[in-house]
N, C-alpha and C. Protein backbone atom coordinates (compact mmCIF):
# COMPACT_ATOMS: atom_id res chain seq x y z
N UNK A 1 -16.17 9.52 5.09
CA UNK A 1 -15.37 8.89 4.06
C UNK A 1 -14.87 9.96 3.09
N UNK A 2 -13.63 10.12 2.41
CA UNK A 2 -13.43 10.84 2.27
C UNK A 2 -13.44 10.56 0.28
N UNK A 3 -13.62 11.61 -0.88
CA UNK A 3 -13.99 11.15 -1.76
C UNK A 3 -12.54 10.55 -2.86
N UNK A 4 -13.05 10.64 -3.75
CA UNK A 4 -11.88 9.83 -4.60
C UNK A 4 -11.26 10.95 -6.00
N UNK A 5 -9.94 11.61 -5.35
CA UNK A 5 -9.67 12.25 -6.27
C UNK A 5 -8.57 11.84 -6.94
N UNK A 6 -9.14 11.80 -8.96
CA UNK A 6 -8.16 11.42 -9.54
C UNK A 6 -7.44 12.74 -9.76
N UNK A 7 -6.30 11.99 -10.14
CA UNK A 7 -4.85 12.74 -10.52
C UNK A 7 -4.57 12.92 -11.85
N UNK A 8 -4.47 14.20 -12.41
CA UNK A 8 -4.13 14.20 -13.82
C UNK A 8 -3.14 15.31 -13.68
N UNK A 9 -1.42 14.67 -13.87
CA UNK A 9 -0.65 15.80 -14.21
C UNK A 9 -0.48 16.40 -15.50
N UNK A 10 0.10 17.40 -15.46
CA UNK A 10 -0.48 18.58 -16.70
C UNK A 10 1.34 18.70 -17.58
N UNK A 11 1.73 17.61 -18.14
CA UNK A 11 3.11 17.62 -18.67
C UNK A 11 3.61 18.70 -19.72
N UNK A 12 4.57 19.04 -20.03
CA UNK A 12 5.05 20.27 -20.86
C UNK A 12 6.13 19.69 -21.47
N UNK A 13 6.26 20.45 -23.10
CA UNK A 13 7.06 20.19 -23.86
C UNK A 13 8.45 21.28 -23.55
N UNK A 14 9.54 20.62 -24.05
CA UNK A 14 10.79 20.95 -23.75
C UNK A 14 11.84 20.87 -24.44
N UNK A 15 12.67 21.60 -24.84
CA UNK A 15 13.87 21.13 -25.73
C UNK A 15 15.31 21.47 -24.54
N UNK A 16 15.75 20.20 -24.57
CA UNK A 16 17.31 19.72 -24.10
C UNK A 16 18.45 19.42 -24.90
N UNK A 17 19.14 20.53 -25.60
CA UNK A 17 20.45 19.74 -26.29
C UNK A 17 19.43 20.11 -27.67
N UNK A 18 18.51 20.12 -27.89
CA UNK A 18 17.89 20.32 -29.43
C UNK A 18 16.76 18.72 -29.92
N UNK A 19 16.60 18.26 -28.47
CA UNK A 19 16.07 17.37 -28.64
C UNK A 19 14.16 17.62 -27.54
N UNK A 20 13.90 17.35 -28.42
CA UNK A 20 11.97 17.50 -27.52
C UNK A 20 11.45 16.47 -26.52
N UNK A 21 10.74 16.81 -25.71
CA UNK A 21 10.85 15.86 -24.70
C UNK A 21 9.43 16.69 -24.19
N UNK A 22 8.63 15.49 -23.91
CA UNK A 22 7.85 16.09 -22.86
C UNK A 22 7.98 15.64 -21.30
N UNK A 23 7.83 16.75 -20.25
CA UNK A 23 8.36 16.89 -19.46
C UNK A 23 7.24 16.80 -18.07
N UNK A 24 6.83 15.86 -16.82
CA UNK A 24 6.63 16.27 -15.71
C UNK A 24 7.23 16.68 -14.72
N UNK A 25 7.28 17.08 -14.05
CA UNK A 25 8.11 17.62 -13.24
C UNK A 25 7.34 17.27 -12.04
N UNK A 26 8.13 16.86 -10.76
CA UNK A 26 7.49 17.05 -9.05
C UNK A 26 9.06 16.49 -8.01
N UNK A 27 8.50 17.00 -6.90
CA UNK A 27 9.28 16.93 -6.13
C UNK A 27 8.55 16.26 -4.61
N UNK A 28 7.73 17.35 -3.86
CA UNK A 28 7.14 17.14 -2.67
C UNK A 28 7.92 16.73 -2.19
N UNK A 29 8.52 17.54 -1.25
CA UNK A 29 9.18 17.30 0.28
C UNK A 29 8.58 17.46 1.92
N UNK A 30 7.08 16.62 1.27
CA UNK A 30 6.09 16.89 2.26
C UNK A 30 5.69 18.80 2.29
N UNK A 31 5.42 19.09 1.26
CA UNK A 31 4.83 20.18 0.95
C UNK A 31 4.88 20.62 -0.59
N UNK A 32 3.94 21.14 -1.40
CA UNK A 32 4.18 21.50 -2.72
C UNK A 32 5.07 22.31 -2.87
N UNK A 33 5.62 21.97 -3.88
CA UNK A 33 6.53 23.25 -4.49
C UNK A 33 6.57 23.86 -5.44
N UNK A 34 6.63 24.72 -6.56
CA UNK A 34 6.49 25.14 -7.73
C UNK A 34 6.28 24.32 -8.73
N UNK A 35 7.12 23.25 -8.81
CA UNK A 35 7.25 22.45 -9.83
C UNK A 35 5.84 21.33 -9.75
N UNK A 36 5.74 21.27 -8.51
CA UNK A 36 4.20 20.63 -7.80
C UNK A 36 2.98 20.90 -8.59
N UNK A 37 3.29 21.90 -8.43
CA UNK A 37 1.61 23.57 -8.66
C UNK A 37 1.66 22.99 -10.34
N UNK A 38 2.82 23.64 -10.94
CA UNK A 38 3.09 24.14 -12.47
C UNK A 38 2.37 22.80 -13.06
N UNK A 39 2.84 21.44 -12.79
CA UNK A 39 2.93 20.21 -13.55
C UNK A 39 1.27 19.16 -12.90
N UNK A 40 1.34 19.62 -11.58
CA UNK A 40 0.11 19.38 -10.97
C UNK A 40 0.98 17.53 -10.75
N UNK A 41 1.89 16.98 -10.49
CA UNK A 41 2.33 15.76 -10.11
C UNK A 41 2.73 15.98 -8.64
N UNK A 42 1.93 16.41 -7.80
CA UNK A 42 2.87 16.12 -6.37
C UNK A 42 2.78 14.31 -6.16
N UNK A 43 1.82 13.86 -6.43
CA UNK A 43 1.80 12.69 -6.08
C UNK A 43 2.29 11.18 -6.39
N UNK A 44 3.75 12.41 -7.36
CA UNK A 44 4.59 11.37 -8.08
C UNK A 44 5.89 11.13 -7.11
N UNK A 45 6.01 12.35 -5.81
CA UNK A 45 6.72 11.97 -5.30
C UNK A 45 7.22 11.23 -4.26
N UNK A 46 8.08 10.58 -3.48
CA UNK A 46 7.86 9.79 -2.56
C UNK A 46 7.07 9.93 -1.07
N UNK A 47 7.03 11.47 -0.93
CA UNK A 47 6.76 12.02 0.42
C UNK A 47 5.41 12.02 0.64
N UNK A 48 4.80 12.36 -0.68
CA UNK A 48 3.02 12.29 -0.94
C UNK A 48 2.72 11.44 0.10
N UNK A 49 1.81 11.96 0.94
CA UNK A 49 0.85 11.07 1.81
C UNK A 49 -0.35 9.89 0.91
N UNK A 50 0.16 9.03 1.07
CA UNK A 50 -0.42 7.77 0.14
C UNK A 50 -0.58 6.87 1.78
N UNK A 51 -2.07 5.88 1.67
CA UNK A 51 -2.00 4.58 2.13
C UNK A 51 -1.08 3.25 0.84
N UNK A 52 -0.14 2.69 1.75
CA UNK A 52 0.34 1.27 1.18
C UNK A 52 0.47 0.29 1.77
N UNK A 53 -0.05 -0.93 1.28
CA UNK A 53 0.06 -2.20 2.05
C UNK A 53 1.27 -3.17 1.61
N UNK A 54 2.26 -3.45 2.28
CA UNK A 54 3.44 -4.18 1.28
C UNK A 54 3.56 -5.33 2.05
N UNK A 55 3.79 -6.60 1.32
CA UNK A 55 3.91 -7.89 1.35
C UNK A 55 5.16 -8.36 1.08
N UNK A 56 5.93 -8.71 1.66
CA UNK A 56 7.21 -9.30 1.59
C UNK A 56 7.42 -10.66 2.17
N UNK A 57 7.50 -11.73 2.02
CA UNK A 57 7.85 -12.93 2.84
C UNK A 57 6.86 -13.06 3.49
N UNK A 58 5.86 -13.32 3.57
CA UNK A 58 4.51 -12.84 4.32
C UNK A 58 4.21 -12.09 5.36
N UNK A 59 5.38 -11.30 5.89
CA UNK A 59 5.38 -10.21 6.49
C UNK A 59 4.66 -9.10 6.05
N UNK A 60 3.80 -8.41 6.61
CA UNK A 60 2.77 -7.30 5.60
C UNK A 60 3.34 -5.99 6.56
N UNK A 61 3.28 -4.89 6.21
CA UNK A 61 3.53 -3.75 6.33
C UNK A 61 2.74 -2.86 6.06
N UNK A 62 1.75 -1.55 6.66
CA UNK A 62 1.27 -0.35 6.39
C UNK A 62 1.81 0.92 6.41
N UNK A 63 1.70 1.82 5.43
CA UNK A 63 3.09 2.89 5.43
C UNK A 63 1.67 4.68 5.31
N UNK A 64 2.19 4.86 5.22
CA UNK A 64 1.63 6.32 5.22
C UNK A 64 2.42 7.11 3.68
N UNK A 65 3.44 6.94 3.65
CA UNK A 65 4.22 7.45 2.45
C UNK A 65 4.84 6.32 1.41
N UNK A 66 5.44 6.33 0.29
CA UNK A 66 5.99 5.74 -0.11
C UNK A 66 7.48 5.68 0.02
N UNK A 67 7.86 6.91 0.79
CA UNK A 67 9.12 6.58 1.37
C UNK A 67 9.83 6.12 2.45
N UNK A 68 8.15 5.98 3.47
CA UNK A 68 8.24 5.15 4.57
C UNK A 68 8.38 3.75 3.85
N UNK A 69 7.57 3.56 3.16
CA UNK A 69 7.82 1.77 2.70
C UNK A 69 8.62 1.11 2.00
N UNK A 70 9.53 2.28 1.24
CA UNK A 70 10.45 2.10 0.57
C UNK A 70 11.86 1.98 1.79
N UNK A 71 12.14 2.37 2.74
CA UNK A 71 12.64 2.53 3.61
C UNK A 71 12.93 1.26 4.07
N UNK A 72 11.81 1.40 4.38
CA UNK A 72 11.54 -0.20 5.88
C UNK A 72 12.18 -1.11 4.86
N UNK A 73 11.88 -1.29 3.20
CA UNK A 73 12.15 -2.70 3.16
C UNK A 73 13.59 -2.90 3.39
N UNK A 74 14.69 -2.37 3.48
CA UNK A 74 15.99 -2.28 3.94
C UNK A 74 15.96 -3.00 5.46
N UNK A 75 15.03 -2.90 6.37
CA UNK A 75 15.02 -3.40 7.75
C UNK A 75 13.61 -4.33 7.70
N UNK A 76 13.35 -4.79 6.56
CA UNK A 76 11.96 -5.44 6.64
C UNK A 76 11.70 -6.40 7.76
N UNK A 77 12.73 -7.45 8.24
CA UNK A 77 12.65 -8.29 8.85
C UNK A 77 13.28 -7.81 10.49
N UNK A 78 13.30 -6.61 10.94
CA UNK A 78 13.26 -6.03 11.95
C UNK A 78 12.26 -5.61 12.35
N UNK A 79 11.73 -6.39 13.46
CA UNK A 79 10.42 -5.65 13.71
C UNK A 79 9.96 -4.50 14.14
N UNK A 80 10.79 -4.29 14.92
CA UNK A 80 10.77 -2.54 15.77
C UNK A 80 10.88 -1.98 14.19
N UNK A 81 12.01 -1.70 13.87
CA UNK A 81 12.21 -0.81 12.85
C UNK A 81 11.00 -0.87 11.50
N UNK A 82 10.26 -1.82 11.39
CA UNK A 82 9.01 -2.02 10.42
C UNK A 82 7.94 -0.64 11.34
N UNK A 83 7.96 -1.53 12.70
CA UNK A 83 6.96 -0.71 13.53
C UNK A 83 7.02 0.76 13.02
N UNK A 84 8.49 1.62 13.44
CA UNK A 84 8.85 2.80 13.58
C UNK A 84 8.65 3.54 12.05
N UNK A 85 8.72 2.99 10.81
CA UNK A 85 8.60 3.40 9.79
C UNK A 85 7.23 3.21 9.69
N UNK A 86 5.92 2.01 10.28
CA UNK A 86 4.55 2.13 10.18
C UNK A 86 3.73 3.08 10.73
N UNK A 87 4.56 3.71 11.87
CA UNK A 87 3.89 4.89 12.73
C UNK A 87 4.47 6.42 11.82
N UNK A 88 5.18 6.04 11.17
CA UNK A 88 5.08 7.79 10.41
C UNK A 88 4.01 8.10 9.41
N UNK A 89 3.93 9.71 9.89
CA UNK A 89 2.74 10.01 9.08
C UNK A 89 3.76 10.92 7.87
N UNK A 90 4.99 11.42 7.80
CA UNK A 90 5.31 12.30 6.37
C UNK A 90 6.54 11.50 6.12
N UNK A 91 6.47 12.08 4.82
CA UNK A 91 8.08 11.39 4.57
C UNK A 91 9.28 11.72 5.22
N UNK A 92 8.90 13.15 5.83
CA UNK A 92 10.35 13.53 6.23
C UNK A 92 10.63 12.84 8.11
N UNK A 93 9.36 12.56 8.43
CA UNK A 93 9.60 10.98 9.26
C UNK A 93 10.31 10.25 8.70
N UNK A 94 9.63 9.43 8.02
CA UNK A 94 10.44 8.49 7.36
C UNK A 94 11.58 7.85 7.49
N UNK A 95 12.11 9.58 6.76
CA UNK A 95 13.72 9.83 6.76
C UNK A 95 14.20 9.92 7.63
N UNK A 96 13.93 10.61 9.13
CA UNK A 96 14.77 10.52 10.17
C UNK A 96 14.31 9.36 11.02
N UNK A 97 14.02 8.61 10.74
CA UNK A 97 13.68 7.04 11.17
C UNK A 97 14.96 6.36 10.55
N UNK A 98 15.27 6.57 9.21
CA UNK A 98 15.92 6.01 8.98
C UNK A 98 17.73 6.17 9.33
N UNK A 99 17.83 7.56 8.99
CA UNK A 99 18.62 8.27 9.99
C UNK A 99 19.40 7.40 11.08
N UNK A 100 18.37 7.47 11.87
CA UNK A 100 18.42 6.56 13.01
C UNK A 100 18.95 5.72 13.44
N UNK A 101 19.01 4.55 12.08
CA UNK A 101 18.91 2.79 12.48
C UNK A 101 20.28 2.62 12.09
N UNK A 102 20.94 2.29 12.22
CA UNK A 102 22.16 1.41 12.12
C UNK A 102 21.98 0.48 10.27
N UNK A 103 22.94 0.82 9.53
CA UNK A 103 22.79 -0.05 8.28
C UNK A 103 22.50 -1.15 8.35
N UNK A 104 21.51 -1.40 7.42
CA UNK A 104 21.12 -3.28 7.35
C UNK A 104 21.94 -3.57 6.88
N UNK A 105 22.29 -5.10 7.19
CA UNK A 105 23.21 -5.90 7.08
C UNK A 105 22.74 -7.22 5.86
């Protein structure tokens, strides 16, 4: 079993235009990137390997990313295409799953 690590990103102050702002920053394109490291938020982005269970119409769905599940719901009521977005393991699956499919209608 694997243990339970919380997430604490590390935000920074900023001036834009003369105005202050504090700032996280992330990206993850299925790998960290600077802005990842610096701010410590990879797991703000969609690609982050996350378990999700999504419920729609009582149709349920398991995703691996949040951009797999964000995806599918565009083809929610296609079953293959639910399937094909449930079997990816990164986001950049995901994406060429989606690629793929013909626009929902």
């Amino acid at each position: 079993m694997q243990a339970l690590t919380l997430f604490t990103p590390k935000p920074a102050p900023v001036s834009i235009n003369g105005q202050s702002y504090t700032l996280i920053a992330f990206y993850y394109p299925d790998k960290e990137t600077n802005w990842d490291r610096i701010y410590q938020a990879p797991f703000l982005g969609n690609f982050y390997a996350c378990s999700l269970v999504l419920t729609i119409d009582t149709v349920t769905g398991t995703f691996h990313t949040a951009e797999a599940a964000f995806q599918c719901t565009k083809w929610w009521h296609d079953a293959s295409a639910r399937q094909a977005f449930e079997q990816t393991t990164t986001g950049n699956e995901a994406w060429q799953v989606k690629k793929g499919l013909h626009h929902p209608t």
